[in-house]
Protein backbone atom coordinates (compact mmCIF):
# COMPACT_ATOMS: atom_id res chain seq x y z
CA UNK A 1 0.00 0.00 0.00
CA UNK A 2 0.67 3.51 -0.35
CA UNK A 3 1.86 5.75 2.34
CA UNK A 4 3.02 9.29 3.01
CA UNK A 5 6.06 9.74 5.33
CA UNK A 6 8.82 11.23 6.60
CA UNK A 7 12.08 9.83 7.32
CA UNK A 8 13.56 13.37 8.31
CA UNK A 9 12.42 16.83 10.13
CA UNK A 10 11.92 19.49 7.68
CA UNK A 11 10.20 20.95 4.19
CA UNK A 12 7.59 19.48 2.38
CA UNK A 13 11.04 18.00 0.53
CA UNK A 14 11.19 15.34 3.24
CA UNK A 15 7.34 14.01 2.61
CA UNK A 16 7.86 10.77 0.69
CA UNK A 17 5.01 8.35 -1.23
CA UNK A 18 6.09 4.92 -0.24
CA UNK A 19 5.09 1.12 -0.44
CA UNK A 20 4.76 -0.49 2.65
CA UNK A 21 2.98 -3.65 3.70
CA UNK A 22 -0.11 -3.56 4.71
CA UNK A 23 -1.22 -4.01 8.39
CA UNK A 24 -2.98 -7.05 9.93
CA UNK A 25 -5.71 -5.64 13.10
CA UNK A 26 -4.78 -6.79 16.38
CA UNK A 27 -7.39 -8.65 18.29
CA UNK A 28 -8.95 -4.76 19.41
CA UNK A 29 -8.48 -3.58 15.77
CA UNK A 30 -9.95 -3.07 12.52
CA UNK A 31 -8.17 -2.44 9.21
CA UNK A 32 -9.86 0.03 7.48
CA UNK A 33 -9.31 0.94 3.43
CA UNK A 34 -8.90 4.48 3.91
CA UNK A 35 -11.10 6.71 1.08
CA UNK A 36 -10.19 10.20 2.25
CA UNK A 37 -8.45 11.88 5.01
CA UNK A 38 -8.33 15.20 6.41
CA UNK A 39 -5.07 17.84 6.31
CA UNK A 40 -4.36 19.79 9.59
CA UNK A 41 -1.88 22.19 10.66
CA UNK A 42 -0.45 19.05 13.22
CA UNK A 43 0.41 17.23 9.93
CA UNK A 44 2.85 19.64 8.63
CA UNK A 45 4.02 20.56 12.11
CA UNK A 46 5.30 17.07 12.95
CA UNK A 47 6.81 16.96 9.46
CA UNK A 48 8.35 20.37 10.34
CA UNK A 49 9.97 19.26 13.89
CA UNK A 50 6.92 18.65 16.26
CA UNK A 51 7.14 14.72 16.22
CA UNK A 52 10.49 15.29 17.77
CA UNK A 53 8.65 17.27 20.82
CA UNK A 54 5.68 14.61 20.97
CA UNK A 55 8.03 11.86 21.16
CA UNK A 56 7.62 10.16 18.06
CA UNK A 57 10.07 8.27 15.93
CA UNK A 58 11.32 8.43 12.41
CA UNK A 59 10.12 7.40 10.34
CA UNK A 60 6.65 8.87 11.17
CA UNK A 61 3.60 8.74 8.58
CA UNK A 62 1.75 11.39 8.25
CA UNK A 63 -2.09 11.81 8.88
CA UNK A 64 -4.58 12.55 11.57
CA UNK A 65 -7.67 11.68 10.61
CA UNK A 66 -9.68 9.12 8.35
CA UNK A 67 -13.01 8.33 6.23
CA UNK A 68 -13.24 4.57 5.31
CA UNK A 69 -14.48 1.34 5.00
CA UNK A 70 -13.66 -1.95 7.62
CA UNK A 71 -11.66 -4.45 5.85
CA UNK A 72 -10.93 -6.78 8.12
CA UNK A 73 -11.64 -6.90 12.29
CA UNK A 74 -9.39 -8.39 14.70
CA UNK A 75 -10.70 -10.98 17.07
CA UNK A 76 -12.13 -9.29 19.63
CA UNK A 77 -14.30 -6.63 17.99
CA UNK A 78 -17.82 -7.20 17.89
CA UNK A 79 -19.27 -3.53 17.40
CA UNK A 80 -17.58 -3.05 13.77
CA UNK A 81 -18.14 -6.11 10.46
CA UNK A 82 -15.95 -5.83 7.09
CA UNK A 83 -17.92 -3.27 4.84
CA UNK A 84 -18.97 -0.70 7.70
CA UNK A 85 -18.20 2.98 6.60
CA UNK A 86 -16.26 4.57 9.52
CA UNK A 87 -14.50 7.79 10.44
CA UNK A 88 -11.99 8.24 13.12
CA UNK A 89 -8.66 9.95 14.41
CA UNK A 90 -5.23 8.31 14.83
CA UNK A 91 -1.72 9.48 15.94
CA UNK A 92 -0.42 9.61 12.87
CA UNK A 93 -0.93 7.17 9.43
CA UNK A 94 -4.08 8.45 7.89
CA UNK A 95 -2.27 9.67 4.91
CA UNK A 96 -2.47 5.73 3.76
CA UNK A 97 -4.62 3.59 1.42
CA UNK A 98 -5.05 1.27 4.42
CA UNK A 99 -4.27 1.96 8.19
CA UNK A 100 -5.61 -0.11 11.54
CA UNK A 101 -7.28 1.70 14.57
CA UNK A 102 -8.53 0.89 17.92
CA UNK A 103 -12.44 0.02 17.60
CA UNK A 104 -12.97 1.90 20.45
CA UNK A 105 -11.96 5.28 18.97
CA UNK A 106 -14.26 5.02 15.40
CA UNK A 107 -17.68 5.54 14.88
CA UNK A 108 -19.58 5.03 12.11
CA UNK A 109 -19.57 7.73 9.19
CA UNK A 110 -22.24 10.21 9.42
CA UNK A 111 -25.18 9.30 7.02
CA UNK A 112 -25.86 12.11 4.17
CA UNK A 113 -22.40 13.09 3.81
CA UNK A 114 -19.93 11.77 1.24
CA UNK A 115 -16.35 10.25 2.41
CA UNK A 116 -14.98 14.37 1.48
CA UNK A 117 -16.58 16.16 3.48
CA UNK A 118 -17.07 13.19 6.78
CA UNK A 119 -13.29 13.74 6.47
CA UNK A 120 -13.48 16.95 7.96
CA UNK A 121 -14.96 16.15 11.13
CA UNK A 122 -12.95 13.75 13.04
CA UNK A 123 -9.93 15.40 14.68
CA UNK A 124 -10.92 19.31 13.72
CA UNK A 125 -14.11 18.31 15.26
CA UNK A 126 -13.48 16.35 18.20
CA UNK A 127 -10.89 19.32 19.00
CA UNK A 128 -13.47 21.55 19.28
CA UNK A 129 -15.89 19.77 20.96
CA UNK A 130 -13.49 18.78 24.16
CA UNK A 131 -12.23 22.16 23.84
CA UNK A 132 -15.88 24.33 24.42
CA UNK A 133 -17.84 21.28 26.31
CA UNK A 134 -14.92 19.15 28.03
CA UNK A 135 -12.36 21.95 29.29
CA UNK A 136 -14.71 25.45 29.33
CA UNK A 137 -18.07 23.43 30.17
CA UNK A 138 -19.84 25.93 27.60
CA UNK A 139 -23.44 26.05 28.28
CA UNK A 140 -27.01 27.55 27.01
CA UNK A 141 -27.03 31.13 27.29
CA UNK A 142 -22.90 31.74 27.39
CA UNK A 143 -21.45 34.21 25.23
CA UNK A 144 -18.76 32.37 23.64
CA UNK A 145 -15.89 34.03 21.44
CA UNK A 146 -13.69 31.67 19.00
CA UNK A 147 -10.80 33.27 17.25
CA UNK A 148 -10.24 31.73 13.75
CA UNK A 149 -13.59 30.60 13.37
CA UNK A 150 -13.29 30.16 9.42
CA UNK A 151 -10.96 27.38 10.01
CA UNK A 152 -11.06 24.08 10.16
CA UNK A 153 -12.06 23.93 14.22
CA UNK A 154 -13.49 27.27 14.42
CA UNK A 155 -16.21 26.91 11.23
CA UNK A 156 -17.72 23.89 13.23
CA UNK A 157 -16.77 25.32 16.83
CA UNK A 158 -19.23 27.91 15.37
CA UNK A 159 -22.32 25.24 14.42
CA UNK A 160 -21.44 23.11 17.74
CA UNK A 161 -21.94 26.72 19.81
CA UNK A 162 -24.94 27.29 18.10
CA UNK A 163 -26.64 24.04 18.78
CA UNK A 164 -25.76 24.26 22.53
CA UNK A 165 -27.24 27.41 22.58
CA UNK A 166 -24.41 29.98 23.02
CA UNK A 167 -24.05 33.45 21.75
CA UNK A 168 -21.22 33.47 19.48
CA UNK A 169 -18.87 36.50 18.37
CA UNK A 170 -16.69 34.84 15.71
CA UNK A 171 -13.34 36.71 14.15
CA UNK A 172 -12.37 35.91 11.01
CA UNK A 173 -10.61 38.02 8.25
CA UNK A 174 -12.59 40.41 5.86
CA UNK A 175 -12.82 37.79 3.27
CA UNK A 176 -14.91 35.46 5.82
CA UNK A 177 -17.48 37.43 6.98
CA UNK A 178 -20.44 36.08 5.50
CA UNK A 179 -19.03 32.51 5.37
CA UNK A 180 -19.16 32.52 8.87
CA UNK A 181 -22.00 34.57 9.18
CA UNK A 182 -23.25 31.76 7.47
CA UNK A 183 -22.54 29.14 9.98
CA UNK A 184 -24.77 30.64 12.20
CA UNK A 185 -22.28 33.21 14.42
CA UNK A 186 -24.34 35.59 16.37
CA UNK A 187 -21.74 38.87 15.53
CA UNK A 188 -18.42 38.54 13.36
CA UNK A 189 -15.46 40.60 14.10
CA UNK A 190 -13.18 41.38 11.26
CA UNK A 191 -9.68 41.44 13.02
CA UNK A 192 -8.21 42.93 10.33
CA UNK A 193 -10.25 45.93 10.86
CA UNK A 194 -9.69 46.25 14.43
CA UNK A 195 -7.93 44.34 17.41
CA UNK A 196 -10.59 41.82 18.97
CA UNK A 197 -10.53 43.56 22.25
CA UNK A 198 -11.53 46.91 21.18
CA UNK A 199 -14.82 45.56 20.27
CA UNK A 200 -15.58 42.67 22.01
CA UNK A 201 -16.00 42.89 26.10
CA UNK A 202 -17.97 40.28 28.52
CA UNK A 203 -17.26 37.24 26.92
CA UNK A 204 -18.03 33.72 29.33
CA UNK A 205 -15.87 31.77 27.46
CA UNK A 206 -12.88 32.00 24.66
CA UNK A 207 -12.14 29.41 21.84
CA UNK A 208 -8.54 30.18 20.57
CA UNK A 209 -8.15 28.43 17.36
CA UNK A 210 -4.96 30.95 16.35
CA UNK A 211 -2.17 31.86 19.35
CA UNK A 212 0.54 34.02 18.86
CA UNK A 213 -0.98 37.50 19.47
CA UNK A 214 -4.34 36.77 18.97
CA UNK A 215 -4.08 34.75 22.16
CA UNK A 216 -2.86 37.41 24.17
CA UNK A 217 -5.33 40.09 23.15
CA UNK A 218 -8.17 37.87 23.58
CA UNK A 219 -7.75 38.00 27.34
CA UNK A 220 -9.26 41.23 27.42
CA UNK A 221 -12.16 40.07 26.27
CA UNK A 222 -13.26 37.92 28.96
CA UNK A 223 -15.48 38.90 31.91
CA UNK A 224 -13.71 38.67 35.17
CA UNK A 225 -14.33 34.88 35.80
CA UNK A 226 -14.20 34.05 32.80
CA UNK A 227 -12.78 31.23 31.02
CA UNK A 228 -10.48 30.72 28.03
CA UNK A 229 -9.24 27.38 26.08
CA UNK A 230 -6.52 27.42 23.30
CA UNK A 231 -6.00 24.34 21.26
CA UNK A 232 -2.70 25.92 20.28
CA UNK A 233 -1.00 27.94 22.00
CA UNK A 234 1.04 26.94 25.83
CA UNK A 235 -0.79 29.32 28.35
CA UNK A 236 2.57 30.89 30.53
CA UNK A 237 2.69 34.07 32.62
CA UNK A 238 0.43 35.97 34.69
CA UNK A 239 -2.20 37.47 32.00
CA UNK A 240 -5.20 35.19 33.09
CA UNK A 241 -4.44 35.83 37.19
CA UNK A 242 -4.20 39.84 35.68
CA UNK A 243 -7.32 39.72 34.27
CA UNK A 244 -9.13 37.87 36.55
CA UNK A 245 -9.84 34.72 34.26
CA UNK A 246 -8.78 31.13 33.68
CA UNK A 247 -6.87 29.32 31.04
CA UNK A 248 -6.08 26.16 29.96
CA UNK A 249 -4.66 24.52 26.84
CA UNK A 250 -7.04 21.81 25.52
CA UNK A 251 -5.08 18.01 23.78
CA UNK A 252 -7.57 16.23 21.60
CA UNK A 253 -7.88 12.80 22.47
CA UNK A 254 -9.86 10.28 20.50
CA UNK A 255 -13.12 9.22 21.64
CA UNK A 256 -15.86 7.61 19.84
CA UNK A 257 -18.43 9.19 21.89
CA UNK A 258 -17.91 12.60 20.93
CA UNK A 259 -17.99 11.40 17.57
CA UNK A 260 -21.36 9.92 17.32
CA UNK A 261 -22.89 13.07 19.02
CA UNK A 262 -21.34 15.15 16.46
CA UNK A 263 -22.79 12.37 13.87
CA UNK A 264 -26.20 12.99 15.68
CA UNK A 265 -25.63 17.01 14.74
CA UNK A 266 -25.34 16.70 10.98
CA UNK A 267 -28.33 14.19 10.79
CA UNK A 268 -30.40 16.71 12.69
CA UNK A 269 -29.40 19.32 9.86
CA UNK A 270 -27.52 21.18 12.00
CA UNK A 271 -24.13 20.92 11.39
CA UNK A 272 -22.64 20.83 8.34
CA UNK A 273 -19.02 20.41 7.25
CA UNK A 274 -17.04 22.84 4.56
CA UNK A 275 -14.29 21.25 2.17
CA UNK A 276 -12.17 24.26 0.54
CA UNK A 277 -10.26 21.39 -1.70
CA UNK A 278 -9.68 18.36 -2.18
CA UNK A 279 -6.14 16.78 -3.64
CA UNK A 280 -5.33 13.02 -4.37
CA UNK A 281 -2.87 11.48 -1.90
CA UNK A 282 0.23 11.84 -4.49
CA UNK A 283 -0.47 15.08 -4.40
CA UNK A 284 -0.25 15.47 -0.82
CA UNK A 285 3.25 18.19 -0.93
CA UNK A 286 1.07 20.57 -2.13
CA UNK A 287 -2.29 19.87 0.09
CA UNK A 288 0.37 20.78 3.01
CA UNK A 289 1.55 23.99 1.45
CA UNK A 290 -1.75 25.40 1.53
CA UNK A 291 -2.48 24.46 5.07
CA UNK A 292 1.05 26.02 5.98
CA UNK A 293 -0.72 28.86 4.01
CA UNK A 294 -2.88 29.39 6.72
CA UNK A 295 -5.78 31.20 4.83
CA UNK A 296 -8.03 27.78 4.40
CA UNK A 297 -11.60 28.39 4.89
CA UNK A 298 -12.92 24.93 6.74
CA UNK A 299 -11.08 21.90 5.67
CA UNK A 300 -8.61 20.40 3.31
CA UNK A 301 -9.12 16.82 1.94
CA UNK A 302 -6.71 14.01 0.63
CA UNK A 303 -8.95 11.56 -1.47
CA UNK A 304 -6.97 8.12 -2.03
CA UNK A 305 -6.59 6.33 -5.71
């Protein structure tokens, strides 16, 4: 089968297409035929250097997260059969025509969407969802700010908000103002018309999708008491005890659960995934380079041969 690697830290030089064997399921496995996968900023930061800092080993294949359909089940799984259409999130390997996964981390793939666009869910989604629900215990009624919300987390951090019954202020660049009006945001911000805190005040909770500066500005947003989560940024120094709020830095972690309620959202109409493009697996290099970009609106899709 065909994979995408990298036997070194750097450019998108060091991504590779290679043929490897393909893997047998251990007894609390599946092997899934992978149709599409989803492109995140974590794939081209552990091909830049991060897999060093999460402890991973060359070579490392690439890929997050995974539409496809169970090939084979290992012993011990009774919840999944060979022909089930799944979706999931793994460490790394998605970027393959075949990978195996836990059972206990997939679900199945949401009905009414095609393998593109279920692609987009797994990891963007299940970031934002344990971000708002699991670390800021975001409720009915909140006023909820997410930075980057035309992003891959923040477009359906926007449509998860809105379905718990938040008030959301969404920031976004001039460009995505009525895209993410679209999604449902209560008031948009264009950052690049003014900094975030100069017009937004009171805010229960924070979603930072973007760090660096953004981060540090949003602060000043918050009511005192308030609450802030970054999925990407390490929280350091004395800005949350200064302004009277908390912080904490959210780590996605599979869970199948979270999964099938966000499966439950699209059936009910009311969420509703957004591709930007979609690239075939050998041409993964560039699918990178315009995540790297940084200007996606929603999601980026590999589709396999």
């Amino acid at each position: 089968m065909l994979t995408a690697l990298v036997n070194d830290y750097g450019s998108n030089s060091v991504v590779q297409l290679v043929e490897v064997d393909r893997p047998d399921p251990q007894p609390d496995e599946v092997l899934v035929r992978v149709i599409a996968a989803g492109v995140n900023p974590i794939d081209w930061k552990i091909r830049s250097g991060a897999g060093a800092r999460l402890g991973m080993t060359l070579p490392i294949r690439l890929g997050s997260e995974f539409v496809g359909v169970v090939e084979k089940t290992g012993a011990n799984v009774a919840d999944f059969a060979t022909g089930d259409e799944v979706f999931g999130m793994v460490k790394t390997g998605a970027f393959s025509e075949y990978l195996t996964v836990a059972a206990a981390d997939i679900a199945r793939k949401p009905a009414g969407l095609d393998a593109e666009e279920a692609a987009a869910l797994p990891l963007a989604g299940t970031t934002a969802w344990q971000a708002m629900f699991g670390e800021a215990g975001l409720g009915e009624g909140q006023r909820l700010l997410i930075t980057g919300a035309s992003g891959g987390v923040g477009s359906l951090a926007v449509q998860f908000a809105k379905s718990a019954g938040a008030h959301v202020t969404a920031a976004c660049s001039t460009r995505n103002i009525e895209f993410v009006r679209g999604l449902g945001a209560d008031e948009v911000v264009d950052y690049t018309a003014s900094r975030i805190e100069n017009v937004v005040r009171g805010m229960d909770v924070v979603l930072d999708t973007v760090g660096a500066e953004t981060f540090q500005h949003a602060f000043a947003t918050l009511r005192r008491g308030g609450a802030m989560v970054t999925v990407v940024a390490f929280p350091e120094g004395d800005e949350a005890e200064r302004h009277g709020v908390t912080v904490k830095r959210s780590f996605t972690v599979p869970n199948a659960s979270t999964l099938a309620r966000i499966s439950a959202l699209v059936a009910a109409g009311k969420v509703s995934p957004h591709v930007e493009r979609t690239f075939r697996l050998a041409e993964v290099k560039q699918a990178l380079d315009l995540s790297e970009a940084g200007r996606t609106r929603g999601k980026i899709v590999l589709s396999m041969p």
